[in-house]
PDB file of N, CA and C in Angstrom:
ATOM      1  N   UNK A   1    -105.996  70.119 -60.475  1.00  0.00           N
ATOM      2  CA  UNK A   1    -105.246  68.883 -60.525  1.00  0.00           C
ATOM      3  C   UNK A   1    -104.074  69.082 -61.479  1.00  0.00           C
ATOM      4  N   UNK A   2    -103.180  68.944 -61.229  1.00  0.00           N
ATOM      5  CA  UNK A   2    -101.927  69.044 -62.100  1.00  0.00           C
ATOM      6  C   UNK A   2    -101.263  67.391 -62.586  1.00  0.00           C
ATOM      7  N   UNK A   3    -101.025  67.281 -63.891  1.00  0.00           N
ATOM      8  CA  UNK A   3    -100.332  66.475 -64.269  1.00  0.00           C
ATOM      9  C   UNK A   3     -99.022  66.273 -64.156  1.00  0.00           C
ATOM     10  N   UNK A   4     -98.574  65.193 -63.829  1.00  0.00           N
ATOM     11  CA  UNK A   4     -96.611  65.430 -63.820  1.00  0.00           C
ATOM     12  C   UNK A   4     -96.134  64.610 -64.882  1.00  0.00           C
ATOM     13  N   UNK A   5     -95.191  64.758 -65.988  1.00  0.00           N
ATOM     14  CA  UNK A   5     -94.983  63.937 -66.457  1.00  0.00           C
ATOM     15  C   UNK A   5     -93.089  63.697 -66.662  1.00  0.00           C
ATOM     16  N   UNK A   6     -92.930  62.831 -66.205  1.00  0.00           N
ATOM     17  CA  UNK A   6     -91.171  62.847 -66.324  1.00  0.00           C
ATOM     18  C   UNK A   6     -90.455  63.804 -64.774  1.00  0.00           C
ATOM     19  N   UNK A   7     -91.519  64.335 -63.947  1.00  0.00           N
ATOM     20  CA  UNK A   7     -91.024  65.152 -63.182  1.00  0.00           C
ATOM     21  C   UNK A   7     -91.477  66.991 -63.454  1.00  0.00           C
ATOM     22  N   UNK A   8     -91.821  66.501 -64.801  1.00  0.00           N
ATOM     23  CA  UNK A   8     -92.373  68.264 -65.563  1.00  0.00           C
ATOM     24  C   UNK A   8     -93.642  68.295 -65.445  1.00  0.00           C
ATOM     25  N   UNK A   9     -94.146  69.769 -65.430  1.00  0.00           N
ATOM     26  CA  UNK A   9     -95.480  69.558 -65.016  1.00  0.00           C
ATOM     27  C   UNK A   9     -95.913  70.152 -66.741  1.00  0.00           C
ATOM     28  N   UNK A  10     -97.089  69.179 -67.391  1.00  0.00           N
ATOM     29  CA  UNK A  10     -97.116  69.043 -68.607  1.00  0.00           C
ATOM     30  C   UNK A  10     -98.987  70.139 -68.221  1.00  0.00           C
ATOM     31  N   UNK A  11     -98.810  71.071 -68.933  1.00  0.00           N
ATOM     32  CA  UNK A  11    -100.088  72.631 -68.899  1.00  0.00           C
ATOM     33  C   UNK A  11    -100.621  72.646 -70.105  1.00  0.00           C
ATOM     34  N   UNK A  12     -99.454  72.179 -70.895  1.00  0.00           N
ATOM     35  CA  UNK A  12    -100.138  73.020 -72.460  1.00  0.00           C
ATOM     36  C   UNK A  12    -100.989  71.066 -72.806  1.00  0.00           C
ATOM     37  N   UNK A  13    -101.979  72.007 -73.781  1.00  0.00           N
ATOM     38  CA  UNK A  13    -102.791  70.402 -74.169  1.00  0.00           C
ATOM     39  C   UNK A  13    -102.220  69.894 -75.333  1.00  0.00           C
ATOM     40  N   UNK A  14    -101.217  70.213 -76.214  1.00  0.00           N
ATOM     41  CA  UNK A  14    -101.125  69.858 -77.564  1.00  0.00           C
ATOM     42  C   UNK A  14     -99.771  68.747 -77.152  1.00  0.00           C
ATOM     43  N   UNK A  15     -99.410  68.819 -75.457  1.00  0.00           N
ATOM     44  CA  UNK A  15     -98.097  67.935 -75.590  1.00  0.00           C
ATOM     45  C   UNK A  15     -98.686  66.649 -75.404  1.00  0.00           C
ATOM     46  N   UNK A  16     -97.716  65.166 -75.717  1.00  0.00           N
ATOM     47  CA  UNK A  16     -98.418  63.910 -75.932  1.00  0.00           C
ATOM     48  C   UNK A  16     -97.450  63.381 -74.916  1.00  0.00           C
ATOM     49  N   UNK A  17     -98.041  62.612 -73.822  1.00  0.00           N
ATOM     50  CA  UNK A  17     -97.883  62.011 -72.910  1.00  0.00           C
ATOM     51  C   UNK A  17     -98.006  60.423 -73.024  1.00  0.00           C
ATOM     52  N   UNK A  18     -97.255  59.760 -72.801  1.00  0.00           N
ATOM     53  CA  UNK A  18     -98.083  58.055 -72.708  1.00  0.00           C
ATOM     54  C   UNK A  18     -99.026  57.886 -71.279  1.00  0.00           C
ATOM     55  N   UNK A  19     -99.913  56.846 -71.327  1.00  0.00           N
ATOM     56  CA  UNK A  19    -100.625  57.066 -70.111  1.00  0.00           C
ATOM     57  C   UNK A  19     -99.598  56.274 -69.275  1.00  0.00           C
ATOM     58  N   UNK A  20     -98.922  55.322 -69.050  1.00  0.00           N
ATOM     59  CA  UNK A  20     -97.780  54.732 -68.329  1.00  0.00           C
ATOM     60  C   UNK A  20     -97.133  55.387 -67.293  1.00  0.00           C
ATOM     61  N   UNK A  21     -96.718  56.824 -68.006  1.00  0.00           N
ATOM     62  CA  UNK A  21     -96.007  57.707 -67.065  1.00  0.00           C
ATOM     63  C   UNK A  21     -96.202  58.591 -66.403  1.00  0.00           C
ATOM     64  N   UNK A  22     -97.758  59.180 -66.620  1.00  0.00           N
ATOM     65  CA  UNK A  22     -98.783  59.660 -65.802  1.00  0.00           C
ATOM     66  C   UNK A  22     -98.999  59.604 -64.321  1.00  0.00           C
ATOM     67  N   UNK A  23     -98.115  60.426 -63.594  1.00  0.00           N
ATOM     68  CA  UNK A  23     -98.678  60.552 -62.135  1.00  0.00           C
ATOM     69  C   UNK A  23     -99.402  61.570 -61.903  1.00  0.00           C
ATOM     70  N   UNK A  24    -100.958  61.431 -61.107  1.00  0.00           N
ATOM     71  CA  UNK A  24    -101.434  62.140 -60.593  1.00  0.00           C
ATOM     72  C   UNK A  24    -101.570  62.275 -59.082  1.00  0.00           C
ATOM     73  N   UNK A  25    -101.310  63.591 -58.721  1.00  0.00           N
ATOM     74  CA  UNK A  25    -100.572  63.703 -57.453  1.00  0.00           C
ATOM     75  C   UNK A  25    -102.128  64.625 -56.844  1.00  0.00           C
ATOM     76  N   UNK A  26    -102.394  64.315 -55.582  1.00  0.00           N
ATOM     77  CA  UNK A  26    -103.176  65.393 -54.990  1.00  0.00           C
ATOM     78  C   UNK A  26    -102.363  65.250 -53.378  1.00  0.00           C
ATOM     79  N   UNK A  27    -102.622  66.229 -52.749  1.00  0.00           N
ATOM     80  CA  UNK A  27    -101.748  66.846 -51.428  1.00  0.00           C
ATOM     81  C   UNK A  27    -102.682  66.038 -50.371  1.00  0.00           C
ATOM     82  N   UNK A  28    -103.953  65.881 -50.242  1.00  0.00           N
ATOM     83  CA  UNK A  28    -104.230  65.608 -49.766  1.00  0.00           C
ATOM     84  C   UNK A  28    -104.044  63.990 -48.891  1.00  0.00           C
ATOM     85  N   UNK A  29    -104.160  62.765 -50.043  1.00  0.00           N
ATOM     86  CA  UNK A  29    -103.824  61.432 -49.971  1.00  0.00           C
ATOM     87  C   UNK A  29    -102.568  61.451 -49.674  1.00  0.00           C
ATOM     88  N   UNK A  30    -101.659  62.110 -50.382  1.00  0.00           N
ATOM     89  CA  UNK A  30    -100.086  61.506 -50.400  1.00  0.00           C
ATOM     90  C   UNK A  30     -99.611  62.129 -48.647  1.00  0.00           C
ATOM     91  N   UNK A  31     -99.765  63.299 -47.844  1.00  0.00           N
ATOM     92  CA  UNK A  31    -100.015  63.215 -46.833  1.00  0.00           C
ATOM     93  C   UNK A  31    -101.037  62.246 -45.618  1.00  0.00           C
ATOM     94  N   UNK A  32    -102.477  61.754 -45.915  1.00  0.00           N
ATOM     95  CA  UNK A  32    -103.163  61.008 -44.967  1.00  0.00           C
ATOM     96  C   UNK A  32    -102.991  59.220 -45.328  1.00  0.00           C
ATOM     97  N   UNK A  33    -102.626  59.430 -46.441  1.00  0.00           N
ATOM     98  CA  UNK A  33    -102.311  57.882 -46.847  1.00  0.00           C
ATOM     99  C   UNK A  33    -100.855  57.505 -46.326  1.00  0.00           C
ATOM    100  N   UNK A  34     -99.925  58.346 -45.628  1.00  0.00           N
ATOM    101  CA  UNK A  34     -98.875  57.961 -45.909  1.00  0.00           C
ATOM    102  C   UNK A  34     -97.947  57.268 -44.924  1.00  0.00           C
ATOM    103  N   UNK A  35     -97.437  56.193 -44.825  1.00  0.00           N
ATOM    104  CA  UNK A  35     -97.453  54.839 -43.956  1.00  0.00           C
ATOM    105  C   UNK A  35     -96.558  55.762 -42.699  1.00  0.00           C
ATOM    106  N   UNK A  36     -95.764  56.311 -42.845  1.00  0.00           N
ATOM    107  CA  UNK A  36     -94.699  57.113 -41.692  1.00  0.00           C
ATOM    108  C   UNK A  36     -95.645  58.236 -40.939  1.00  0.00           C
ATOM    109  N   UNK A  37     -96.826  58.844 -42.382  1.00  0.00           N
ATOM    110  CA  UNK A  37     -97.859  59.550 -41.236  1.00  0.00           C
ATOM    111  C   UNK A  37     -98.589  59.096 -39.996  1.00  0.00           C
ATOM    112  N   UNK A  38     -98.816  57.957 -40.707  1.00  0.00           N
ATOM    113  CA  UNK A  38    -100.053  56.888 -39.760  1.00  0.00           C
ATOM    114  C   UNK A  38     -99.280  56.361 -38.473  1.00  0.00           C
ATOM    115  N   UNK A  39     -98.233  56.144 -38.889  1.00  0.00           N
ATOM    116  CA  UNK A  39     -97.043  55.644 -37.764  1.00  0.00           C
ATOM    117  C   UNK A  39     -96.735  56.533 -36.956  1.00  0.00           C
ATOM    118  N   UNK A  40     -96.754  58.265 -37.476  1.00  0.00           N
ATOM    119  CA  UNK A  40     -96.256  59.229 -36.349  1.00  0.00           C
ATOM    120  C   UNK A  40     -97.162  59.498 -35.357  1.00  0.00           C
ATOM    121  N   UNK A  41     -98.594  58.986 -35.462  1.00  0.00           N
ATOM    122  CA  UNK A  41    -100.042  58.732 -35.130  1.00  0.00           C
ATOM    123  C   UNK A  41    -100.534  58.316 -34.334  1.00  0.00           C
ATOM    124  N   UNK A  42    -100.128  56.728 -34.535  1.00  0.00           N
ATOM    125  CA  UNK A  42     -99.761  55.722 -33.638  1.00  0.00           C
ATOM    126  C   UNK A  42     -99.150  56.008 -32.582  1.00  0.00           C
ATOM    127  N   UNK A  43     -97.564  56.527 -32.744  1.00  0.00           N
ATOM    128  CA  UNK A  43     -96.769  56.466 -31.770  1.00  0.00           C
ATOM    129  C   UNK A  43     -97.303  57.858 -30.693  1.00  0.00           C
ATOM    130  N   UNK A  44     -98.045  58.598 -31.180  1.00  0.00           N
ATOM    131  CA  UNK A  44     -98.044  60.007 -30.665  1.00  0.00           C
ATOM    132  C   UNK A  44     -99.804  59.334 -29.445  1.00  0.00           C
ATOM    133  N   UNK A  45    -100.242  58.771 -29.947  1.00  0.00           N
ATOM    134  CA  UNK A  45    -101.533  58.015 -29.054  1.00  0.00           C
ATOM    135  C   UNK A  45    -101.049  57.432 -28.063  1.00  0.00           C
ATOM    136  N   UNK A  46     -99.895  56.560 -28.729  1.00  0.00           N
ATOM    137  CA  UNK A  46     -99.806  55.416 -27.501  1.00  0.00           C
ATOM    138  C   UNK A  46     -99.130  56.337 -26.391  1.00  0.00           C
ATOM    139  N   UNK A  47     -98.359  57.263 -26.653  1.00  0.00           N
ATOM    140  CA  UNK A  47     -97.762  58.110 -25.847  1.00  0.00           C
ATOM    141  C   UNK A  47     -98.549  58.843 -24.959  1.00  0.00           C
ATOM    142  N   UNK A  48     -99.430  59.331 -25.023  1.00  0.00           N
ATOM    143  CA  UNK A  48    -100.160  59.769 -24.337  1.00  0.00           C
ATOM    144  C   UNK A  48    -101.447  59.016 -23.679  1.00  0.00           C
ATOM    145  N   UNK A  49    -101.136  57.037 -24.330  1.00  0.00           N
ATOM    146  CA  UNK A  49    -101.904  56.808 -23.258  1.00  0.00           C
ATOM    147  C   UNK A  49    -101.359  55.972 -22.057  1.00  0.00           C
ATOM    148  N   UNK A  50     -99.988  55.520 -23.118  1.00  0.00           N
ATOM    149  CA  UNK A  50     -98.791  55.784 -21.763  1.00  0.00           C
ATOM    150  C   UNK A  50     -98.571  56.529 -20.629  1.00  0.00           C
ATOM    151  N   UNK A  51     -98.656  58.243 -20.896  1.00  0.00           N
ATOM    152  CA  UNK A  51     -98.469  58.766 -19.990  1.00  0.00           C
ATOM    153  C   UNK A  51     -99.474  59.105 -19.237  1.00  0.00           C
ATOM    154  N   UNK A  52    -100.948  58.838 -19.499  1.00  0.00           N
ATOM    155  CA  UNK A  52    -102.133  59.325 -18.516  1.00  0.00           C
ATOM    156  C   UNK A  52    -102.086  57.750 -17.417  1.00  0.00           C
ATOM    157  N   UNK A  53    -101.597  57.023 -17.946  1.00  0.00           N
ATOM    158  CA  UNK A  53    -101.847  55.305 -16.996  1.00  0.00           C
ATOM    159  C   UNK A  53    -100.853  55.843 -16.552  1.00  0.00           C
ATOM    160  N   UNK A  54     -99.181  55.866 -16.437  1.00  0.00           N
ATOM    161  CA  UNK A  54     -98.543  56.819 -15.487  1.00  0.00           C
ATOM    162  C   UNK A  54     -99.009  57.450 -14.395  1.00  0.00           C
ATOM    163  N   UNK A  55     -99.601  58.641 -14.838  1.00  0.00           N
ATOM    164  CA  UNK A  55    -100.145  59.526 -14.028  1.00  0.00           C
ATOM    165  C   UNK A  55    -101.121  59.199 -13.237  1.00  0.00           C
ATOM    166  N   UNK A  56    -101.869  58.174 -13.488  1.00  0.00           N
ATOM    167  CA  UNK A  56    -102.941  57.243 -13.120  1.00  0.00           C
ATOM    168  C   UNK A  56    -102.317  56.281 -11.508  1.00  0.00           C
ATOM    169  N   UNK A  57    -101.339  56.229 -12.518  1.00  0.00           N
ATOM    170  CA  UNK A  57    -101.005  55.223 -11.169  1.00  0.00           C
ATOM    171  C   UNK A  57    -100.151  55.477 -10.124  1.00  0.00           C
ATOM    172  N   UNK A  58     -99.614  56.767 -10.560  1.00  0.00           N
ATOM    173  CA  UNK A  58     -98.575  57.432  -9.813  1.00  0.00           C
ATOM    174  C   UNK A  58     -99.620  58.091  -8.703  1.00  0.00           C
ATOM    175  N   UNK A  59    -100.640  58.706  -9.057  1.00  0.00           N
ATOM    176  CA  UNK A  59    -101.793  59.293  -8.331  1.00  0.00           C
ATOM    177  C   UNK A  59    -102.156  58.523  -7.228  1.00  0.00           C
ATOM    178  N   UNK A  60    -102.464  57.376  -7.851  1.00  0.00           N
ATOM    179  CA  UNK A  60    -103.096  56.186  -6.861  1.00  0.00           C
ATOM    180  C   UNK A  60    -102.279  55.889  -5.608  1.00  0.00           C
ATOM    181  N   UNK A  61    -101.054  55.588  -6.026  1.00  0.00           N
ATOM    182  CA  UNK A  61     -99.419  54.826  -5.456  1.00  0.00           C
ATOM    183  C   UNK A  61     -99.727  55.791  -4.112  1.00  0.00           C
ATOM    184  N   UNK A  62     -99.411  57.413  -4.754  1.00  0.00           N
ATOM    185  CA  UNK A  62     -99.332  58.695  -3.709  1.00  0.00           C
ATOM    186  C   UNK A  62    -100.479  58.567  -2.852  1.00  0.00           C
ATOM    187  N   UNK A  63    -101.414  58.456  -3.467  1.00  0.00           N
ATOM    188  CA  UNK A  63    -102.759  58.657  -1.955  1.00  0.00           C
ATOM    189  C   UNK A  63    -102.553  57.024  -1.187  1.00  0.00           C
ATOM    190  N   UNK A  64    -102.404  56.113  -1.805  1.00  0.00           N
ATOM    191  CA  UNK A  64    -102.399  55.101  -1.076  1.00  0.00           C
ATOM    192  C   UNK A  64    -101.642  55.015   0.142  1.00  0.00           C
ATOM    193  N   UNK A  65    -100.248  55.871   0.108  1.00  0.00           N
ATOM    194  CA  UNK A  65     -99.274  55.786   0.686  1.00  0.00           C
ATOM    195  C   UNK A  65     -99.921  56.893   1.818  1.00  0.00           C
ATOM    196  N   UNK A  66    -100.665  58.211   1.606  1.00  0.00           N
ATOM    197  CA  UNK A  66    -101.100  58.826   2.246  1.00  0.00           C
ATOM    198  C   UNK A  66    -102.201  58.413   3.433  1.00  0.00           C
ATOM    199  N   UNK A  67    -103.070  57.341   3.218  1.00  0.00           N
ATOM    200  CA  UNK A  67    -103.842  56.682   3.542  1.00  0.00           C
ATOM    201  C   UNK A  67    -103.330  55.413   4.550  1.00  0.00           C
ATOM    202  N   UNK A  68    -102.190  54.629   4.298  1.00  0.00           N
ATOM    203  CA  UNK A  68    -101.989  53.730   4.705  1.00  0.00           C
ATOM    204  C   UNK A  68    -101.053  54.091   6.116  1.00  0.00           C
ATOM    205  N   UNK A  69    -101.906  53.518   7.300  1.00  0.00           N
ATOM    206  CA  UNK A  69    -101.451  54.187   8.777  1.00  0.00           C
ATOM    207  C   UNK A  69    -100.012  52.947   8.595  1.00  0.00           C
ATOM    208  N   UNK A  70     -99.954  51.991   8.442  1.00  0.00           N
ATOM    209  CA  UNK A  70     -98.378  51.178   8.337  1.00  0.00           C
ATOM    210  C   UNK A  70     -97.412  52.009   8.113  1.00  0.00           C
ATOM    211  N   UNK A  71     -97.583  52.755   6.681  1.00  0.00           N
ATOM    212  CA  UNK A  71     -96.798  53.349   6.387  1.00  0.00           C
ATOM    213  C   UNK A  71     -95.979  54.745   7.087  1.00  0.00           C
ATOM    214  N   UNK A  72     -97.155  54.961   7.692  1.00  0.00           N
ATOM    215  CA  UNK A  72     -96.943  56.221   8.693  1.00  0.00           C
ATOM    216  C   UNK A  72     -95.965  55.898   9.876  1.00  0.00           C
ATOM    217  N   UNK A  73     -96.540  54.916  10.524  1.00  0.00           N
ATOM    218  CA  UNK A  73     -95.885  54.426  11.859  1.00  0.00           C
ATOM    219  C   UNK A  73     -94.532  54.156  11.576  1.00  0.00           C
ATOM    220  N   UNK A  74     -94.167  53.157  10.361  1.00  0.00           N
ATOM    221  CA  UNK A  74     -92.769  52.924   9.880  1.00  0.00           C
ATOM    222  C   UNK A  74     -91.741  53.871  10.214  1.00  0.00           C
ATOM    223  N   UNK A  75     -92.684  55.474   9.144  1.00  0.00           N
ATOM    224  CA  UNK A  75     -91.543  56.320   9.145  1.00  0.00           C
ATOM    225  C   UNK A  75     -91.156  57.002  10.429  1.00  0.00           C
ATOM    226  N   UNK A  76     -92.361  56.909  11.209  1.00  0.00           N
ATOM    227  CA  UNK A  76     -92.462  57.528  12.985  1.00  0.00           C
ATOM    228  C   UNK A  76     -91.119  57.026  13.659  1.00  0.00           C
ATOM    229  N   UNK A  77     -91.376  55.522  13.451  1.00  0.00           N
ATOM    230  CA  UNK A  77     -90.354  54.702  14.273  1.00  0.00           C
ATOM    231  C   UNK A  77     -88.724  54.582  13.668  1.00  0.00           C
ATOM    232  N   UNK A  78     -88.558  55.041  12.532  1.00  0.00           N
ATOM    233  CA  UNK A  78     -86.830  55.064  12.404  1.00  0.00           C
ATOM    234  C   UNK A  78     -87.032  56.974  12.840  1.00  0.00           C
TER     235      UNK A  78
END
């Protein structure tokens, strides 16, 4: 765990710090806590469940059209 103090990273023990200005930083939180992470998250889910209902329905649309004798005859007759 490293201390920061002022931006300096304070190692030796004999230096005097106020507790006020004390940030303790770990890599872990400041990445999974972090509101633009959670958001890139979000957007990266919905995207892909955007694009499987897409594909979902684009699938469907195609066989339906394959299936449906109306549709056939239509294109017969122009």
């Amino acid at each position: 765990m490293q201390v920061y103090y002022s931006g300096k990273s304070c190692s030796s023990p004999t230096s005097t710090v106020s507790a006020s200005n004390i940030k303790i930083l770990s890599p872990k939180s400041m990445v999974l806590n972090s509101f633009y992470f959670q958001l890139l998250i979000l957007t990266l889910l919905l995207k892909v469940i955007l694009f499987t209902l897409l594909m979902i329905f684009d699938l469907y649309s195609f066989l339906l059209c394959l299936t449906d004798r109306s549709y056939i005859k239509f294109w017969h007759n122009i």
